[in-house]
Protein backbone atom coordinates (compact mmCIF):
# COMPACT_ATOMS: atom_id res chain seq x y z
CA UNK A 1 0.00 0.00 0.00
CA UNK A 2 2.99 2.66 0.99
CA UNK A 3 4.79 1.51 -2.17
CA UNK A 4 1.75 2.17 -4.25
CA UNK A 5 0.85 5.76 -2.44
CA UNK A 6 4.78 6.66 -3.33
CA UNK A 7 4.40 5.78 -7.08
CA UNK A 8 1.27 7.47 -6.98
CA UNK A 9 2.49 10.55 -5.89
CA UNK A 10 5.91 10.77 -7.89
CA UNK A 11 3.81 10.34 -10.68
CA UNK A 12 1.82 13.67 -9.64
CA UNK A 13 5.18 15.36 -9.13
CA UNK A 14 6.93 14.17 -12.39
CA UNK A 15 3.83 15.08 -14.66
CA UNK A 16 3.28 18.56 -12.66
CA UNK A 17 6.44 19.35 -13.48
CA UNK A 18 6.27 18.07 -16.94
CA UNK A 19 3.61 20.73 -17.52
CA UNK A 20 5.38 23.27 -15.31
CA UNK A 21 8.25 22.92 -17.72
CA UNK A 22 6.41 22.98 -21.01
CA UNK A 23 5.78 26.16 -22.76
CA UNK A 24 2.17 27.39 -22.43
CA UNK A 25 -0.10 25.62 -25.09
CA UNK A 26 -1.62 28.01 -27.41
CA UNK A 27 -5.11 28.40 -27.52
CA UNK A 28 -6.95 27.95 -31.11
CA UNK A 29 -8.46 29.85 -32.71
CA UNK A 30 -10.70 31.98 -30.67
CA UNK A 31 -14.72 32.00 -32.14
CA UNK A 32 -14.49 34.68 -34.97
CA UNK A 33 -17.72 35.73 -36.59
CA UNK A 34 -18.75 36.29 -40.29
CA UNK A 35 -17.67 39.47 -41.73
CA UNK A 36 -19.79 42.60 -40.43
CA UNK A 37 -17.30 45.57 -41.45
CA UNK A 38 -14.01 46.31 -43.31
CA UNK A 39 -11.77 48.41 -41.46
CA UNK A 40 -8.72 50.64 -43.22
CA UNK A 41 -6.45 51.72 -40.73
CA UNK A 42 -8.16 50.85 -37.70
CA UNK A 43 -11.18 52.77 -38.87
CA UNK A 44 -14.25 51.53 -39.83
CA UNK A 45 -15.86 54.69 -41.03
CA UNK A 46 -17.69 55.14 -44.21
CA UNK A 47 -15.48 55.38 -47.30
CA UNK A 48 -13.53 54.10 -50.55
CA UNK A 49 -9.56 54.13 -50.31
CA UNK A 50 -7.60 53.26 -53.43
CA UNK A 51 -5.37 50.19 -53.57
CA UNK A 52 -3.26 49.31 -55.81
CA UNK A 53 -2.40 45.28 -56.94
CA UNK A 54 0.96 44.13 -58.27
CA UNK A 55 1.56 40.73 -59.36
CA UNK A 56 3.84 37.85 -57.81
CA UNK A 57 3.01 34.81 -59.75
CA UNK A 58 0.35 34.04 -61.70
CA UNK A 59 0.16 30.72 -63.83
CA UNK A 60 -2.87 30.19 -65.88
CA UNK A 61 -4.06 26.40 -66.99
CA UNK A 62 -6.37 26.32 -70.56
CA UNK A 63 -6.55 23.69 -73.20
CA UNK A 64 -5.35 24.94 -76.78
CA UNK A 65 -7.41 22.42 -79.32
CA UNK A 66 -8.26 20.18 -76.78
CA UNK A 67 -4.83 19.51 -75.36
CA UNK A 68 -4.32 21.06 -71.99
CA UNK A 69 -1.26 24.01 -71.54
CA UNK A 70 0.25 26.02 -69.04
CA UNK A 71 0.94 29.62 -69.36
CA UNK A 72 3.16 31.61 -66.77
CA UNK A 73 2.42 35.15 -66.83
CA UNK A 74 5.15 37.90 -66.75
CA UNK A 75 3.88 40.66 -64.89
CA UNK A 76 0.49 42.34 -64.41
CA UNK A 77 -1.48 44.43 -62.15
CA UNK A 78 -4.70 45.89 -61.40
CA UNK A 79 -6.17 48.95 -59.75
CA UNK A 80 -9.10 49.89 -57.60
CA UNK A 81 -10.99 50.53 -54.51
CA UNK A 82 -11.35 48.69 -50.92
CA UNK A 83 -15.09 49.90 -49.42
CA UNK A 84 -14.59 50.33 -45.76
CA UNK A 85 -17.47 51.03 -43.73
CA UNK A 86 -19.63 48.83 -41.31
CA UNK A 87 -22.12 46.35 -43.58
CA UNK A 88 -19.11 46.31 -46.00
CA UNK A 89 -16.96 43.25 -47.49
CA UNK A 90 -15.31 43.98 -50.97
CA UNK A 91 -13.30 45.25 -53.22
CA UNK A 92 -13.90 46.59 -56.55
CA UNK A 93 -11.08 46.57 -59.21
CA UNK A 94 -11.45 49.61 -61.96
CA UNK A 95 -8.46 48.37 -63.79
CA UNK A 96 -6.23 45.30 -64.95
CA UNK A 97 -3.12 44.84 -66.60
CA UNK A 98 -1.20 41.64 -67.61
CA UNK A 99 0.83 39.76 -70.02
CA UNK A 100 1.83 36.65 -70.45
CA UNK A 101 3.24 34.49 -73.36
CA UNK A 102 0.96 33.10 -75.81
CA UNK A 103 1.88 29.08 -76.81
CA UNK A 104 1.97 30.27 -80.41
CA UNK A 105 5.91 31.66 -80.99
CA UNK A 106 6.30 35.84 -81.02
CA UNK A 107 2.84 36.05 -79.55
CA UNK A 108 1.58 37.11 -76.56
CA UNK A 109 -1.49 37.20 -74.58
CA UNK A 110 -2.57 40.13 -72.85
CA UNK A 111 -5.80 40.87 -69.76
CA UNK A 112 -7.68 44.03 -69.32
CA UNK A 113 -10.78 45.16 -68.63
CA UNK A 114 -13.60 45.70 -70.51
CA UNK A 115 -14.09 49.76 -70.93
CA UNK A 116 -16.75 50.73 -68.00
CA UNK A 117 -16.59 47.34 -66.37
CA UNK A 118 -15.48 46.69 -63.35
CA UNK A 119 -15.06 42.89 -61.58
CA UNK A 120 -16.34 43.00 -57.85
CA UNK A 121 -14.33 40.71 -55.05
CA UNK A 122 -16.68 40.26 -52.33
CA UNK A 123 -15.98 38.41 -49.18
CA UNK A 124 -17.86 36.05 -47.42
CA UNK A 125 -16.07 34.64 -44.39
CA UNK A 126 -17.88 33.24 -40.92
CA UNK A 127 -14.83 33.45 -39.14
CA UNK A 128 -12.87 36.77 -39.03
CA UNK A 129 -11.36 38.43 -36.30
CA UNK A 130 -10.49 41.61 -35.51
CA UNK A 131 -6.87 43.59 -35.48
CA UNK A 132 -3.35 42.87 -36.51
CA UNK A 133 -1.27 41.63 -33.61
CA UNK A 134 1.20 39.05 -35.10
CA UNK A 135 1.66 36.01 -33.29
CA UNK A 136 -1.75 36.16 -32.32
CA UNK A 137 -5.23 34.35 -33.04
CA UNK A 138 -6.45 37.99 -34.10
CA UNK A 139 -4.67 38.12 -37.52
CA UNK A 140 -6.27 36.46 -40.67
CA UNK A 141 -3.72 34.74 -41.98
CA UNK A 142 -2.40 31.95 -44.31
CA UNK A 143 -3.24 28.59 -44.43
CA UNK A 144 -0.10 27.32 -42.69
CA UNK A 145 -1.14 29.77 -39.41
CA UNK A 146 -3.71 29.09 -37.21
CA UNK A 147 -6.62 31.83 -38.74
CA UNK A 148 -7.61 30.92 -42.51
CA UNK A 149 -7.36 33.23 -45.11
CA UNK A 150 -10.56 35.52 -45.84
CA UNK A 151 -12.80 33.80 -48.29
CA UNK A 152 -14.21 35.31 -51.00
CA UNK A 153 -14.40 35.64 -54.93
CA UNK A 154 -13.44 37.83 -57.88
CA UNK A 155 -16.61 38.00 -60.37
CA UNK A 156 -14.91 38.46 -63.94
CA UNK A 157 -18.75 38.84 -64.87
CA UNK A 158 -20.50 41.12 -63.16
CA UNK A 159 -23.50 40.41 -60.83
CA UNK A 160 -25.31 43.34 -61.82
CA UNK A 161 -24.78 43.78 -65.45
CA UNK A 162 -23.97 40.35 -66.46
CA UNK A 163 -21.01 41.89 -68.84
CA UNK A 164 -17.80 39.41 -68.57
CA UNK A 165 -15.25 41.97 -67.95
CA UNK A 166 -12.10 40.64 -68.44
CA UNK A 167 -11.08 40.93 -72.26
CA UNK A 168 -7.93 38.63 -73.22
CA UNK A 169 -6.23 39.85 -76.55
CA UNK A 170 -3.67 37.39 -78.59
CA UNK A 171 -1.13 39.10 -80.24
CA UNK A 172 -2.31 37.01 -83.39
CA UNK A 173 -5.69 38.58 -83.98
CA UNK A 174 -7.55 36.10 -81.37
CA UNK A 175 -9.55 37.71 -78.17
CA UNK A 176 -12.14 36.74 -75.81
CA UNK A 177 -14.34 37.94 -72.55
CA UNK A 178 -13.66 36.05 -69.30
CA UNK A 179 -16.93 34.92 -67.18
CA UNK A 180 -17.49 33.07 -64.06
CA UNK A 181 -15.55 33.46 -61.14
CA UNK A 182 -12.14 32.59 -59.00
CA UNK A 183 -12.14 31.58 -55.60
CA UNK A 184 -10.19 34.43 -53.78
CA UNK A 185 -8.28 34.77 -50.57
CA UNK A 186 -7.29 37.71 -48.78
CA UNK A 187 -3.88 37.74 -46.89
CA UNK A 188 -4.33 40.39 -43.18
CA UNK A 189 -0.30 39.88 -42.87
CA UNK A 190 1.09 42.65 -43.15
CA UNK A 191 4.40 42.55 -44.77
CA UNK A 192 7.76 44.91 -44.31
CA UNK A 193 6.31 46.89 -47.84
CA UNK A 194 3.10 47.28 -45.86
CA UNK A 195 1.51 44.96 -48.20
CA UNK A 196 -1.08 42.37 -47.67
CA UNK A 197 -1.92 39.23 -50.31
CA UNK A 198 -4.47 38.34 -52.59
CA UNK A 199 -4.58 35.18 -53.58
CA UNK A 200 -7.05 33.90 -57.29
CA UNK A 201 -7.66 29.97 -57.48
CA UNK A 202 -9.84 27.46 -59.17
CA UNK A 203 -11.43 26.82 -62.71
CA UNK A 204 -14.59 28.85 -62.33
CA UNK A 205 -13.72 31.10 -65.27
CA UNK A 206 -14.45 30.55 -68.43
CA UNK A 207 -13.85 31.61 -71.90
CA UNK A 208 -16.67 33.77 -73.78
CA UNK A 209 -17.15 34.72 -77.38
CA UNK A 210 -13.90 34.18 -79.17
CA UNK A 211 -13.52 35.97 -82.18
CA UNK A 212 -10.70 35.55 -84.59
CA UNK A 213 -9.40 32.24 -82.87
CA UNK A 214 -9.52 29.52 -85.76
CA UNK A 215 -10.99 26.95 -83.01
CA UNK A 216 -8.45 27.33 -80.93
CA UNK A 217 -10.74 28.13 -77.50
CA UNK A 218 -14.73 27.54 -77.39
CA UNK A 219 -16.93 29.47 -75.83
CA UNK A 220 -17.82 28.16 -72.32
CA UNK A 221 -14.34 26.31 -71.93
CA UNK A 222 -12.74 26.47 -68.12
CA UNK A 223 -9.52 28.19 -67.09
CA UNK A 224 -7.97 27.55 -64.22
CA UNK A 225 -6.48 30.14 -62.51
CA UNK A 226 -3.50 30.31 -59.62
CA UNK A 227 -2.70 33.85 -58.75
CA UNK A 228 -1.01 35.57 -56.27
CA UNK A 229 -1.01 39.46 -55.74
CA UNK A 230 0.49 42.41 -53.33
CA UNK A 231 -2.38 45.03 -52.43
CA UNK A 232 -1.19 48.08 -51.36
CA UNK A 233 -3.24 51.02 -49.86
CA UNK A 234 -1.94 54.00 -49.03
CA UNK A 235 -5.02 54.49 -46.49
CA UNK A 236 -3.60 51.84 -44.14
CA UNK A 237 -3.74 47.89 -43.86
CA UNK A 238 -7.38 46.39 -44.55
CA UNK A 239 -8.44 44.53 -42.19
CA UNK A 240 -11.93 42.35 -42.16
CA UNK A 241 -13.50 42.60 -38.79
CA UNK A 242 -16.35 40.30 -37.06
C-alpha cells in the first residue's frame, strides 16, 4: 500500500512538473464571426480608399485544341478601390493589366478590362477576427497559421450587369471575354512593404465569345487560374472585422 501511495504521488510530481516545464499551449483559434465591417487603418468609417495590386506569380491552366497548356504570366497588375465602412466586405477593381506568353511563338497574350466594367471581389467569411497583432489568433492569416485566409471571390462577370469583364487579346488577332468566377483569398499579414496578399484559385472562369481564334478556344471552356497578388493602400492595412 505505501509503495503504491509513493508511485502514486511521484507520478503527480513528475507530470506537474512536466507541464510546469512545457511552454504554455496556445489556444486555437478563438470563435471569430462572419464578416460585419471592413476596417482601413483601424477605422471603420464610411469610405472608398484606393489600392493598388501588383503581381507575384500568376500561372494560368487552358486547353489549346483540346490539349491542356500552361501559361506563366510575366507581370500584371490591377487597380481599384477597398469599401470600408460597417455592412461592408469587398473590393472593386477599376483596372487590370497583364501579359503573359501566348503558346503560339512571337505572340503574346494580354488581360484588361472591358471599358466601364469593373469585376467585384466580395468576401464572405464566418470566421474573421479583428486587429493585426502578429503572433496572435487575431490576424487572418495563411493557411499554414492558425486563422484561414478571408474567403471570397473575384466575379470576372459582373453580378449586376452580367457583362464578362475581363477581355484577353492574342497578339495574333484572337480575343475573348472572361466569365465566371475565381475563388479568392485575402492575406491580413502585413508585410515589411506594408503589403497584404491576394490570392485567385480554381477553374470557375471561363472563356466567352472568341472571335478571330480559328478553333483554338470555345466558348464556355474552363480556365484555371492560380494567382497571387500584393495590395497596397496607401489608407492603411485592410483589415476584415467580425
Amino acid at each position: 500500500m505505501r509503495l503504491r501511495k509513493l508511485l502514486l504521488t511521484t507520478g503527480a510530481i513528475v507530470a506537474a512538473g512536466a507541464m510546469a516545464l512545457a511552454p504554455a499551449a496556445q489556444a486555437s483559434s478563438p470563435t471569430g464571426g462572419p464578416i460585419a465591417a471592413t476596417a482601413v487603418n483601424g477605422s471603420t468609417a464610411t469610405a472608398d480608399s484606393t489600392i493598388a495590386l501588383t503581381m507575384k506569380s500568376t500561372s494560368v491552366q487552358i486547353a489549346l485544341y483540346g490539349i491542356t497548356t500552361t501559361i506563366n504570366c510575366t507581370a500584371g497588375s490591377a487597380g481599384g478601390v477597398v469599401h470600408a465602412g460597417v455592412g461592408k466586405n469587398s473590393f472593386t477593381l477599376t483596372s487590370m493589366s497583364m501579359t503573359c506568353p501566348s503558346v503560339f511563338p512571337g505572340t503574346s497574350l494580354a488581360f484588361n478590362l472591358a471599358s466601364g466594367c469593373t469585376v467585384e471581389v466580395p468576401f464572405a467569411d464566418n470566421n474573421v477576427h479583428n486587429g493585426f497583432v502578429v503572433g496572435t489568433d487575431t490576424i487572418d492569416t495563411g493557411t499554414s497559421a492558425k486563422v484561414s485566409n478571408v474567403d471570397g471571390a473575384l466575379q470576372a462577370t459582373n453580378a449586376g450587369s452580367g457583362v464578362h469583364c475581363v477581355v484577353v487579346t492574342i497578339s495574333n488577332g484572337c480575343t475573348f471575354r472572361v466569365g465566371g468566377s475565381a475563388t479568392a483569398a485575402f492575406n491580413e499579414t502585413a508585410k515589411s512593404t506594408n503589403t497584404q496578399d491576394l490570392l485567385l484559385s480554381g477553374s470557375g472562369l471561363q472563356i466567352k465569345s472568341p472571335v478571330g481564334c480559328l478553333g483554338m478556344y470555345s466558348s464556355n471552356q474552363a480556365i484555371t487560374l492560380t494567382a497571387d497578388f500584393n495590395v497596397y493602400t496607401a489608407a492603411g492595412l485592410i483589415d476584415f472585422q467580425k
